[in-house]
N, C-alpha and C. Protein backbone atom coordinates (compact mmCIF):
# COMPACT_ATOMS: atom_id res chain seq x y z
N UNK A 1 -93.24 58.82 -10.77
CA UNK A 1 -93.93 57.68 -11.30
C UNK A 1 -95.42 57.96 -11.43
N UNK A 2 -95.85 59.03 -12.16
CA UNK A 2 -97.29 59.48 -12.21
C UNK A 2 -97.47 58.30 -13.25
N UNK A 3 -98.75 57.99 -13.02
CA UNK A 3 -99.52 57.17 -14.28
C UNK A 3 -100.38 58.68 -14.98
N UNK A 4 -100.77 58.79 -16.48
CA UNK A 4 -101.93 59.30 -16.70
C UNK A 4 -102.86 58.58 -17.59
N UNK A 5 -104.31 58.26 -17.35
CA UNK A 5 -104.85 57.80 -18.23
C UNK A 5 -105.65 58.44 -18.66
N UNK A 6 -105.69 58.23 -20.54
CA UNK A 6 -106.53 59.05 -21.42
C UNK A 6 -107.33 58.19 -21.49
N UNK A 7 -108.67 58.26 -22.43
CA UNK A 7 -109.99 57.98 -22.52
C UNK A 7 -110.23 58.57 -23.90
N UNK A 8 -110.15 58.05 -25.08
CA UNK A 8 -110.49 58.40 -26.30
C UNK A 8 -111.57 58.24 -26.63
N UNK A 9 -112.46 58.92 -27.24
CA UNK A 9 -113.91 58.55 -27.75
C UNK A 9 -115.09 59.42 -28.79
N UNK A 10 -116.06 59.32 -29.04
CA UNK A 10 -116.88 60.09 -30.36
C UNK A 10 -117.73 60.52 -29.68
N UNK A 11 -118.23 61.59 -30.43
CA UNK A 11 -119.94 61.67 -29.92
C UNK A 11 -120.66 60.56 -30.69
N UNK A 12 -121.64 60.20 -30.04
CA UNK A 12 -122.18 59.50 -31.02
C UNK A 12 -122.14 57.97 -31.20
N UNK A 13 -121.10 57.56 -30.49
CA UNK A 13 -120.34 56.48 -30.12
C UNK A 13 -121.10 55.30 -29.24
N UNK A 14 -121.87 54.57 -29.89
CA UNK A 14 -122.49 53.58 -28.63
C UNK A 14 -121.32 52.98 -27.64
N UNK A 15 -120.40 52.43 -28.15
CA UNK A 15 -119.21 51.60 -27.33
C UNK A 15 -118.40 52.89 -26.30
N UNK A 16 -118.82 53.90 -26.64
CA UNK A 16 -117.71 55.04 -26.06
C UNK A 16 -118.79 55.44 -24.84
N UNK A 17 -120.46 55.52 -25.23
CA UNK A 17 -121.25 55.93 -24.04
C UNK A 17 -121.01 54.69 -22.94
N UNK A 18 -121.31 53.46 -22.77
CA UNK A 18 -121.03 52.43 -22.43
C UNK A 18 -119.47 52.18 -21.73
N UNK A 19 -118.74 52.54 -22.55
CA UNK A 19 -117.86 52.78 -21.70
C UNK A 19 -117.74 54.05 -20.37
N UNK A 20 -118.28 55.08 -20.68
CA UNK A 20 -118.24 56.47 -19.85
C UNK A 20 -118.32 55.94 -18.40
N UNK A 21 -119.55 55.25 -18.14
CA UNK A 21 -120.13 55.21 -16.40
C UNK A 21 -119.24 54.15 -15.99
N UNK A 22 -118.08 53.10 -16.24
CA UNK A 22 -117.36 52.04 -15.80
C UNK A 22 -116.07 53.76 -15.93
N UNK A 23 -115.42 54.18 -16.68
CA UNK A 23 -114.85 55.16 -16.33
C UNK A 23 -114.98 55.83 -14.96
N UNK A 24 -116.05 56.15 -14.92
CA UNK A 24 -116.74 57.08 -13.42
C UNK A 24 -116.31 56.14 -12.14
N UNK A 25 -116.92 54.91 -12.45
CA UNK A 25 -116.85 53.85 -11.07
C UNK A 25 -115.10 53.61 -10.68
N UNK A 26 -114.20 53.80 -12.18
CA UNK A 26 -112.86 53.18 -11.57
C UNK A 26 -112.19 54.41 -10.87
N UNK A 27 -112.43 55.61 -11.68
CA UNK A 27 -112.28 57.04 -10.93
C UNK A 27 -111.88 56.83 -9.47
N UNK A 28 -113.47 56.32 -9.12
CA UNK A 28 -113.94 56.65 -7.47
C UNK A 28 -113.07 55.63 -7.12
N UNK A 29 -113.35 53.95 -7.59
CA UNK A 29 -113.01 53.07 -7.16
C UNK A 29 -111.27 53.24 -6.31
N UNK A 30 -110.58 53.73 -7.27
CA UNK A 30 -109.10 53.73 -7.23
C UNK A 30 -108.60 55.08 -7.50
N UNK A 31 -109.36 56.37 -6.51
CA UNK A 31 -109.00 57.22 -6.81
C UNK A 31 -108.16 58.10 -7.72
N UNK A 32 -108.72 58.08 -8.96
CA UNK A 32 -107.79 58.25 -9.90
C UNK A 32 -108.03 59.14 -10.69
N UNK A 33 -107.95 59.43 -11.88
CA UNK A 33 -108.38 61.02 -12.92
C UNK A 33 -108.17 59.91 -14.18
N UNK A 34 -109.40 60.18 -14.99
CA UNK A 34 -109.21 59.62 -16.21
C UNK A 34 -109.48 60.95 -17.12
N UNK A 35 -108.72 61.51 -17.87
CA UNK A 35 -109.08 62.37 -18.99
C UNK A 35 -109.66 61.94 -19.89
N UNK A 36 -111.00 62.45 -20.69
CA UNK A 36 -111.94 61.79 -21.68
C UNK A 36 -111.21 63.46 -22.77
N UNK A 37 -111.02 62.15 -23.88
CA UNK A 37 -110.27 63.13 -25.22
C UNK A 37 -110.83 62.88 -26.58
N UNK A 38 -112.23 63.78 -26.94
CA UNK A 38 -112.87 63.73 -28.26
C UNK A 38 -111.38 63.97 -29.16
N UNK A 39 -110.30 62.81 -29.79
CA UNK A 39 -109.85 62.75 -30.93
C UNK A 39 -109.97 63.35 -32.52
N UNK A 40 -111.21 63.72 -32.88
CA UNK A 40 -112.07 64.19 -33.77
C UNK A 40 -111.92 65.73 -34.00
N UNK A 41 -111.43 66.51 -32.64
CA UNK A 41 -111.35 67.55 -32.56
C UNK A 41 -109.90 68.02 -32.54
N UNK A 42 -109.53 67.11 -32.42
CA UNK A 42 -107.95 67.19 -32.24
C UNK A 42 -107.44 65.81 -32.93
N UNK A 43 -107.33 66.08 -34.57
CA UNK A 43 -106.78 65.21 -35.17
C UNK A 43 -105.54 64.47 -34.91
N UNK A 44 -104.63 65.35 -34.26
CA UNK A 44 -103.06 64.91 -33.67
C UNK A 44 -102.28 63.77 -32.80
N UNK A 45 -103.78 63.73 -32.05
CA UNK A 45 -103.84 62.56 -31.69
C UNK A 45 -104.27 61.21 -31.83
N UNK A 46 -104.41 61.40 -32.79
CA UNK A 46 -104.91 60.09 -33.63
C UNK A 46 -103.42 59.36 -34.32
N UNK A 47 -103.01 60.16 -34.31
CA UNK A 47 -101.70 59.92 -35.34
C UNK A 47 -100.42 59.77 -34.14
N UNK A 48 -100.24 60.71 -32.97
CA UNK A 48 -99.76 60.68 -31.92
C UNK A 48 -99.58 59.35 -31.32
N UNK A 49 -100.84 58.65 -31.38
CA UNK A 49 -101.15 57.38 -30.10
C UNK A 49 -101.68 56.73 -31.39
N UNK A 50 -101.66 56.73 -32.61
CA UNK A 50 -102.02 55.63 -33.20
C UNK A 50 -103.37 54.95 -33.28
N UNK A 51 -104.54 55.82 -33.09
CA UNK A 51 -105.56 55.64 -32.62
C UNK A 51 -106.42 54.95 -33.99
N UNK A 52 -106.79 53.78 -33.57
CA UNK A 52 -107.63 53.15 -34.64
C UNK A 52 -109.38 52.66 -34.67
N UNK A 53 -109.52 53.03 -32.93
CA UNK A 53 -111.25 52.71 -32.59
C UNK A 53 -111.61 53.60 -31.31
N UNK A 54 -112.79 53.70 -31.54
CA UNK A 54 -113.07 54.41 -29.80
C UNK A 54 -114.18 53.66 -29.59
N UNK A 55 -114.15 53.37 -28.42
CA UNK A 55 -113.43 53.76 -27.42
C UNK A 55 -112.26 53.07 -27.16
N UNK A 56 -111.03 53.95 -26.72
CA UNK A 56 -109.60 53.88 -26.49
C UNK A 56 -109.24 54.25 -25.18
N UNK A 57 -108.51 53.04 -24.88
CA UNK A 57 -108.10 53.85 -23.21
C UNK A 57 -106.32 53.57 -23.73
N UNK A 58 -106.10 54.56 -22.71
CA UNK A 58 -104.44 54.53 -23.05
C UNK A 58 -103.89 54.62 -21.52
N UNK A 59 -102.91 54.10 -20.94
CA UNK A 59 -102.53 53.95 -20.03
C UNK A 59 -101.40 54.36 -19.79
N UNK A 60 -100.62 55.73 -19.53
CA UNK A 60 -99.49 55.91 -19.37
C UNK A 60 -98.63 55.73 -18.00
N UNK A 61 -97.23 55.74 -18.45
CA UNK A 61 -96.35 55.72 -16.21
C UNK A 61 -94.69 56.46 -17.28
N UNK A 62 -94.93 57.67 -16.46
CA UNK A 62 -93.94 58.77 -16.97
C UNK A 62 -93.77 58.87 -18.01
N UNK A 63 -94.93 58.99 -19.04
CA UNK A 63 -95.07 59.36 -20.07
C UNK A 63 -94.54 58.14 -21.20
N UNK A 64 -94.52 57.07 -20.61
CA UNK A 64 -93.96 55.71 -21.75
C UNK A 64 -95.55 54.67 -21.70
N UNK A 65 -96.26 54.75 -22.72
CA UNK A 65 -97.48 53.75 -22.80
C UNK A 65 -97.22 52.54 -22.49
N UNK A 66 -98.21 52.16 -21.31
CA UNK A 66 -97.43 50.60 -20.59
C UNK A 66 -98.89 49.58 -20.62
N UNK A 67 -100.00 50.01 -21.14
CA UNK A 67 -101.18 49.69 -21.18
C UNK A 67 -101.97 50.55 -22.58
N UNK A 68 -102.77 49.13 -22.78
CA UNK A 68 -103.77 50.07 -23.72
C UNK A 68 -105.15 49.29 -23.85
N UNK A 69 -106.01 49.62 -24.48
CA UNK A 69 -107.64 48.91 -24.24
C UNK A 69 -108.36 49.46 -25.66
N UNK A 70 -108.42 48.59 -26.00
CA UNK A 70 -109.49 49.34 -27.68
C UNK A 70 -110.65 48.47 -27.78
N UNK A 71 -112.23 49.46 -27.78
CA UNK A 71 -112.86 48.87 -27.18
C UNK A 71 -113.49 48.90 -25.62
N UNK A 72 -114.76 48.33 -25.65
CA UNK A 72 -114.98 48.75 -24.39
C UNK A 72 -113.95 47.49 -23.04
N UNK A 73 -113.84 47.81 -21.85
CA UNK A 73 -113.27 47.19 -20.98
C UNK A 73 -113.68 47.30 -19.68
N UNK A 74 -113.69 45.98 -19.60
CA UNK A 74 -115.31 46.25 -18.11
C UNK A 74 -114.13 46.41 -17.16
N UNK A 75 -114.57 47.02 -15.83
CA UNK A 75 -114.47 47.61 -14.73
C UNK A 75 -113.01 46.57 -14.10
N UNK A 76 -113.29 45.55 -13.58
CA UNK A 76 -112.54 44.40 -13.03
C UNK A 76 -111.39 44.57 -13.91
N UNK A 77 -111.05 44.26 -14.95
CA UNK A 77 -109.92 44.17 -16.00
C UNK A 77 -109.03 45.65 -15.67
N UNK A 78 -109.61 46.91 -15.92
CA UNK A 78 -109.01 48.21 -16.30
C UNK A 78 -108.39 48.21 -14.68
N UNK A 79 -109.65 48.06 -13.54
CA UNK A 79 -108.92 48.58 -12.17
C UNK A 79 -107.69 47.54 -12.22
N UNK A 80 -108.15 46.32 -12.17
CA UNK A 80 -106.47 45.20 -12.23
C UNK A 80 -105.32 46.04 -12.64
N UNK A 81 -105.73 46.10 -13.58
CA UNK A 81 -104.13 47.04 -14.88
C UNK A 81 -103.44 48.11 -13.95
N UNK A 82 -104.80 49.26 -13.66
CA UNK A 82 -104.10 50.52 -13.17
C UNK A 82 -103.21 50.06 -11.90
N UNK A 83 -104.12 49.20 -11.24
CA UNK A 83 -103.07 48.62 -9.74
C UNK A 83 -102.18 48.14 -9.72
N UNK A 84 -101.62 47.51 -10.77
CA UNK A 84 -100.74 46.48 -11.02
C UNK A 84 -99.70 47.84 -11.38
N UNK A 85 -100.27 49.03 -12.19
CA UNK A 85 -99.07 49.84 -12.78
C UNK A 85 -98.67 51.09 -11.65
N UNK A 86 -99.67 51.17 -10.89
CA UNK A 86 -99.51 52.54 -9.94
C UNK A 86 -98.15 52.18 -8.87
């Protein structure tokens, strides 16, 4: 029952910098690993996960998407989610 969560985003991206440091805090918060995935560089996933804005969080639990976030998503909301799914 691994969760993994991705982190989609641009360079360049005001909503994606803004998002970065609430990333960092839920990390620590809820010991966790968030992978940050420039999309742009890897077109495949855009089309993969359906990706339509960044910043994108994607929330996986054994590889079936059970969460998702488009847009930024403050701290309180995302840790809720992951706890509720871990």
């Amino acid at each position: 029952m691994a969760l993994r969560i991705i982190s989609f985003f641009q360079e360049g991206c005001m909503a994606c910098q803004e998002q970065e440091p609430i990333n960092r805090v839920v990390e620590q918060d809820l010991n966790i690993r968030i992978e940050s995935i420039d999309p742009t560089k890897n077109p495949a996933y855009i089309r993969e996960y359906g990706l339509k804005v960044t910043p994108t969080i994607i929330i996986l639990k054994d590889g079936e998407e059970k969460a998702r976030f488009e847009g930024v998503v403050h701290r309180e909301q995302f840790e809720e989610v992951v706890s509720k799914l871990r």
